[in-house]
N, C-alpha and C. Protein backbone atom coordinates (compact mmCIF):
# COMPACT_ATOMS: atom_id res chain seq x y z
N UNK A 1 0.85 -1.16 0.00
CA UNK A 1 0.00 0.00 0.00
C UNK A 1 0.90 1.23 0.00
N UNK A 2 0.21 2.35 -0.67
CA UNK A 2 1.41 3.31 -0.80
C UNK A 2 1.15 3.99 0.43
N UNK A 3 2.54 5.14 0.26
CA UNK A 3 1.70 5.93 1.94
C UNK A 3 1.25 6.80 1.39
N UNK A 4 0.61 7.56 0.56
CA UNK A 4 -0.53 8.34 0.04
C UNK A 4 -2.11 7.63 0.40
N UNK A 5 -1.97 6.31 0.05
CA UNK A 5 -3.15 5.35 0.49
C UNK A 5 -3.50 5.50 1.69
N UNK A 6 -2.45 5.06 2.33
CA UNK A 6 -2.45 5.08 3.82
C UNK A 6 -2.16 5.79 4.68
N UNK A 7 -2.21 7.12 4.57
CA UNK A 7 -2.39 8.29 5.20
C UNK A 7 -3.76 9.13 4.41
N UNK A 8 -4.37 8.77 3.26
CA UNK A 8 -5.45 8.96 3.01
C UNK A 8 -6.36 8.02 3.26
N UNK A 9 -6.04 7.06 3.99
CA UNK A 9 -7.27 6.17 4.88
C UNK A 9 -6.98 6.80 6.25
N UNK A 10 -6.01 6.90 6.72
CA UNK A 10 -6.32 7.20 8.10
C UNK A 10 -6.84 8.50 8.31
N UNK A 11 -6.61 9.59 7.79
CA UNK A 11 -7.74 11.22 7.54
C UNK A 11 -9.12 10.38 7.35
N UNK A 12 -9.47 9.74 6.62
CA UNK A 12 -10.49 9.36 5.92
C UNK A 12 -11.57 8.69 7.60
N UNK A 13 -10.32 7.39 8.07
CA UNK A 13 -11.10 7.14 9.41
C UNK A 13 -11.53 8.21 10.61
N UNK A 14 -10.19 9.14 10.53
CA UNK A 14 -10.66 9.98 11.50
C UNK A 14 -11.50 11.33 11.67
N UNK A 15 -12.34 11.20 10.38
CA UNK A 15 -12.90 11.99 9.92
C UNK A 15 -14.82 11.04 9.81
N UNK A 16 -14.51 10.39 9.86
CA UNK A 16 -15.40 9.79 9.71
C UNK A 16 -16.06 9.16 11.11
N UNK A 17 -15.21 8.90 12.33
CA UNK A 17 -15.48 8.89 13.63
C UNK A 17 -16.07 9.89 14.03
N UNK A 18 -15.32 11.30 13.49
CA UNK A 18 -16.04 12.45 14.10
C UNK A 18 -17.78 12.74 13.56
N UNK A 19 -17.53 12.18 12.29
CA UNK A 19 -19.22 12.42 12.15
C UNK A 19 -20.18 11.69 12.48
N UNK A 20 -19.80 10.25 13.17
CA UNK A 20 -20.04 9.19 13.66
C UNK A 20 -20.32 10.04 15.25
N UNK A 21 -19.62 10.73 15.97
CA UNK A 21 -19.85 11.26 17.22
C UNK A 21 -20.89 12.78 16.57
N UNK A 22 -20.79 13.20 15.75
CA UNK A 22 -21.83 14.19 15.76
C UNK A 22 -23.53 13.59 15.40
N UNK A 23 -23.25 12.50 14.63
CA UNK A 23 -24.65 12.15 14.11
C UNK A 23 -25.33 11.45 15.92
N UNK A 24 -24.10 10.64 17.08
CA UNK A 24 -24.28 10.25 17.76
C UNK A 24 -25.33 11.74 18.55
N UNK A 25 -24.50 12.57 18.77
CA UNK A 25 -24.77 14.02 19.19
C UNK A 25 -26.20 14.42 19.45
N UNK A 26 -26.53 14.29 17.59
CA UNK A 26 -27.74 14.59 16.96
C UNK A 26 -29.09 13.34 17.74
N UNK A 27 -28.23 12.10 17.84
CA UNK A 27 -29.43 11.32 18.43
C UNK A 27 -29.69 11.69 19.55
N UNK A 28 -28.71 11.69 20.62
CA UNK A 28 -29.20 12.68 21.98
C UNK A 28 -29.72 13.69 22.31
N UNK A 29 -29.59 14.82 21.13
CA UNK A 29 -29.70 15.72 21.69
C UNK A 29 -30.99 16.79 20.92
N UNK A 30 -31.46 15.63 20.22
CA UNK A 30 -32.27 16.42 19.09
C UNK A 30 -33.71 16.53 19.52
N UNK A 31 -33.54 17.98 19.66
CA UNK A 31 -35.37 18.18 19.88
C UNK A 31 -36.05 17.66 19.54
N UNK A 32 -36.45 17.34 17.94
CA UNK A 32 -37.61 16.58 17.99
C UNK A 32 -37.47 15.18 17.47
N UNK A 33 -38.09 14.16 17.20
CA UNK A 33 -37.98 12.88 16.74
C UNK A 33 -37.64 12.79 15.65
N UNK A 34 -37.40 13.74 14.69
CA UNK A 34 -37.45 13.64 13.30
C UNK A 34 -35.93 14.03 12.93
N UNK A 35 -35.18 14.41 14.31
CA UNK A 35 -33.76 14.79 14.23
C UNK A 35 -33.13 13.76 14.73
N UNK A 36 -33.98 12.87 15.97
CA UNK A 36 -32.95 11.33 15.83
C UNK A 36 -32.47 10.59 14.80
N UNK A 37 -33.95 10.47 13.90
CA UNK A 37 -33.91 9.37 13.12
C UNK A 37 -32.95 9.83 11.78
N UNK A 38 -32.99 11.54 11.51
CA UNK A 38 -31.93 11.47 10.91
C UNK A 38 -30.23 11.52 11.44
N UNK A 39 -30.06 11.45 12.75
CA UNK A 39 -28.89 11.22 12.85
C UNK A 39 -29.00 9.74 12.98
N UNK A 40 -29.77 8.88 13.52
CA UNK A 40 -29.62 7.28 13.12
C UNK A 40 -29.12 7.11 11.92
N UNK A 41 -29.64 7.74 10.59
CA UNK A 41 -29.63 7.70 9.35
C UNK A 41 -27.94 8.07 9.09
N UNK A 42 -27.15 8.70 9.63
CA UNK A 42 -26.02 9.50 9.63
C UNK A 42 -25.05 8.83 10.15
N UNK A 43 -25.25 8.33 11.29
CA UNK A 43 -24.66 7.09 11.99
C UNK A 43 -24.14 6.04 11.36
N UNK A 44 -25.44 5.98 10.82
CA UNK A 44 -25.52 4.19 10.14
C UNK A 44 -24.35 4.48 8.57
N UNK A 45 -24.79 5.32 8.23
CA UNK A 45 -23.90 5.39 6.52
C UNK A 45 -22.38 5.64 7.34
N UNK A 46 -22.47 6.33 8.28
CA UNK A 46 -20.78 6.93 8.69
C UNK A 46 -20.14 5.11 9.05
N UNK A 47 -21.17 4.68 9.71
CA UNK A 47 -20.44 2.97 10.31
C UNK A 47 -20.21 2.18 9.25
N UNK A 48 -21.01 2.28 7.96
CA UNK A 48 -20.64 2.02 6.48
C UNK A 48 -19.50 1.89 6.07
N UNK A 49 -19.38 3.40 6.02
CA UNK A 49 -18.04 3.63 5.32
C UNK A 49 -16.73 3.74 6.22
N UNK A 50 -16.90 3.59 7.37
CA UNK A 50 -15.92 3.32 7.91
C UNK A 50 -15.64 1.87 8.26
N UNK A 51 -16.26 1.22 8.26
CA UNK A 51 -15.83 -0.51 7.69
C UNK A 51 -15.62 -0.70 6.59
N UNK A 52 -15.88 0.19 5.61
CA UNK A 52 -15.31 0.16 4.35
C UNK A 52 -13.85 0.58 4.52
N UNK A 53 -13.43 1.00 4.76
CA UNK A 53 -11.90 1.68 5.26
C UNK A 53 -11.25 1.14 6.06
N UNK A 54 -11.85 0.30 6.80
CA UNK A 54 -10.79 -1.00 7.30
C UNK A 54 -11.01 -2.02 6.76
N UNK A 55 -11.61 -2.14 5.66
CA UNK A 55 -11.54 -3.34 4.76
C UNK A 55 -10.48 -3.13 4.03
N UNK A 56 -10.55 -1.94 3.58
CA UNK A 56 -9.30 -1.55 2.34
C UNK A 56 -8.56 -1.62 3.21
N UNK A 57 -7.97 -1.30 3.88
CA UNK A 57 -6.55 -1.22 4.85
C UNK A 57 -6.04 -2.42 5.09
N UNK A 58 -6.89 -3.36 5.62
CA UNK A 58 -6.43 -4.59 5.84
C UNK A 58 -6.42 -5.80 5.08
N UNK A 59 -7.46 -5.11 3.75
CA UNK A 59 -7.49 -6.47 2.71
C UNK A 59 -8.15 -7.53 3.18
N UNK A 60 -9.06 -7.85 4.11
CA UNK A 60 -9.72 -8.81 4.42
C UNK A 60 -11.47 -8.24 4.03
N UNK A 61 -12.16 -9.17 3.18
CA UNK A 61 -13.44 -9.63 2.51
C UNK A 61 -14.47 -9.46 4.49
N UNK A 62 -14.01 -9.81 5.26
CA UNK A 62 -15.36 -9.72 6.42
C UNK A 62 -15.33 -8.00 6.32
N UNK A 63 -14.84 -7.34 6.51
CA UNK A 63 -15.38 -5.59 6.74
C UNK A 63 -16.27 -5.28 5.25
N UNK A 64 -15.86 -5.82 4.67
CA UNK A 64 -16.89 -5.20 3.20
C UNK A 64 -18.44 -6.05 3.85
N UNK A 65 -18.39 -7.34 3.96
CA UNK A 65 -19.03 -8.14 4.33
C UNK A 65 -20.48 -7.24 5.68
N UNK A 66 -19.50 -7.26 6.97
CA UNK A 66 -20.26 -6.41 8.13
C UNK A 66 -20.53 -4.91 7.08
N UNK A 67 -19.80 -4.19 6.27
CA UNK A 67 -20.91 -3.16 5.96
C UNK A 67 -22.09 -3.08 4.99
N UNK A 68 -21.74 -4.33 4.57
CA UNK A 68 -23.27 -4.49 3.19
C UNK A 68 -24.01 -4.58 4.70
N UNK A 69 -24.17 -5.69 6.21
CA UNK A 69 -25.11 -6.16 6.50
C UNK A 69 -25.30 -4.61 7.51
N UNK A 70 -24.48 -3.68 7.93
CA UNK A 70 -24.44 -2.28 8.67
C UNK A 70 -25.21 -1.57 7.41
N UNK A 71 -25.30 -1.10 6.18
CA UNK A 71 -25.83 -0.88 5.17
C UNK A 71 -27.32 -0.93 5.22
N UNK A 72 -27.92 -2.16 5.02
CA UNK A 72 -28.91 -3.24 4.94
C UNK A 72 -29.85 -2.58 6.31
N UNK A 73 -29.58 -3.28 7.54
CA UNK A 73 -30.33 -2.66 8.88
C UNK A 73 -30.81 -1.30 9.14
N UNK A 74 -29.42 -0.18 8.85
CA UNK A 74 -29.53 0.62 8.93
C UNK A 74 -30.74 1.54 7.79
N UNK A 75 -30.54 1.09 6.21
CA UNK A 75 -31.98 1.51 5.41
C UNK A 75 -33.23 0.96 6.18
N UNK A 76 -33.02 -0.47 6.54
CA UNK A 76 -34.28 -0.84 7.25
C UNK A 76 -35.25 -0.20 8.58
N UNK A 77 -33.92 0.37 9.35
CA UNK A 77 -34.20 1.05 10.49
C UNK A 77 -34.46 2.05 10.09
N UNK A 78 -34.18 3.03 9.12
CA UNK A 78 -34.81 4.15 9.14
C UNK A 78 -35.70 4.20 8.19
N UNK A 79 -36.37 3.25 7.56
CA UNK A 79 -37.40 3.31 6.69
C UNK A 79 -38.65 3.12 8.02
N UNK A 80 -38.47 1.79 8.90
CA UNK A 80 -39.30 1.40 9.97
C UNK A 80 -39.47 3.08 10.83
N UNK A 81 -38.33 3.66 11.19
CA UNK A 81 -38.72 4.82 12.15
C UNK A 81 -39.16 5.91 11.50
N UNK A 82 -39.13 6.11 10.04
CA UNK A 82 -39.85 7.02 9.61
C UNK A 82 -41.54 6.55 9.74
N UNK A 83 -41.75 5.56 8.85
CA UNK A 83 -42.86 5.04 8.73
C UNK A 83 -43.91 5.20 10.18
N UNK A 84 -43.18 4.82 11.33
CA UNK A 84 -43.91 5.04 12.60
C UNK A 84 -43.54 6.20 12.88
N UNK A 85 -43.13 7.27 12.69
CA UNK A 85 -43.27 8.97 13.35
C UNK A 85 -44.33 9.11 11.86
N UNK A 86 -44.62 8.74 10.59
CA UNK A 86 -45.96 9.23 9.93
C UNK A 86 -47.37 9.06 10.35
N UNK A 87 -47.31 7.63 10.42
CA UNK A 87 -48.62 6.83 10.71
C UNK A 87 -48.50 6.12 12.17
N UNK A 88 -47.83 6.16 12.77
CA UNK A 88 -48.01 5.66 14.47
C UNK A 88 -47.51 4.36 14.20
N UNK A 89 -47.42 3.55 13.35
CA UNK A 89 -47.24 1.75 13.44
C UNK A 89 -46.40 1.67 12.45
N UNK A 90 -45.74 0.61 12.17
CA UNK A 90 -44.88 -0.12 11.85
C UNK A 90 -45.74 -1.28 10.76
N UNK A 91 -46.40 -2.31 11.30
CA UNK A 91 -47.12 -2.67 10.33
C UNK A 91 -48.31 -2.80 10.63
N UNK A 92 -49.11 -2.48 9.42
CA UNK A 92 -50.43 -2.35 9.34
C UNK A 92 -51.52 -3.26 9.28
């Protein structure tokens, strides 16, 4: 790996923690319900792509792997928590 690579993954991780602690931020601290679920939403893509970035780093197939299934939950979870802050339920 060159060190251009690998000093542009590690900016890349530690940049990506921090928005990982702001979207965290946003879930605590957000007035209304509609500001959790988009920092859930913010969370979830930041935990994405930052298992994407220790996949590349380390060359091992499980981090691509955990972020298709971090990917996956996370659309699911925020399709489910939108759906119940519209209509009250989940399923109908």
């Amino acid at each position: 790996m060159s060190q251009l690579l690998s000093y542009s993954l590690l900016a890349a991780q530690l940049l990506l923690g921090l928005a990982i602690g702001c979207g965290a931020f946003r879930i605590l601290a957000g007035p209304r319900a509609q500001d959790r679920v988009l920092g859930f939403d913010t969370v979830s893509v930041n935990a994405m792509l930052l298992l994407l970035t220790f996949g590349i780093r380390s060359g091992e197939a499980l981090y691509f792997e955990a972020a298709l299934a971090v990917a996956l939950f996370g659309f699911v979870g925020t399709v489910a928590f939108a759906k119940f802050l519209l209509r009250g339920e989940v399923i109908e």
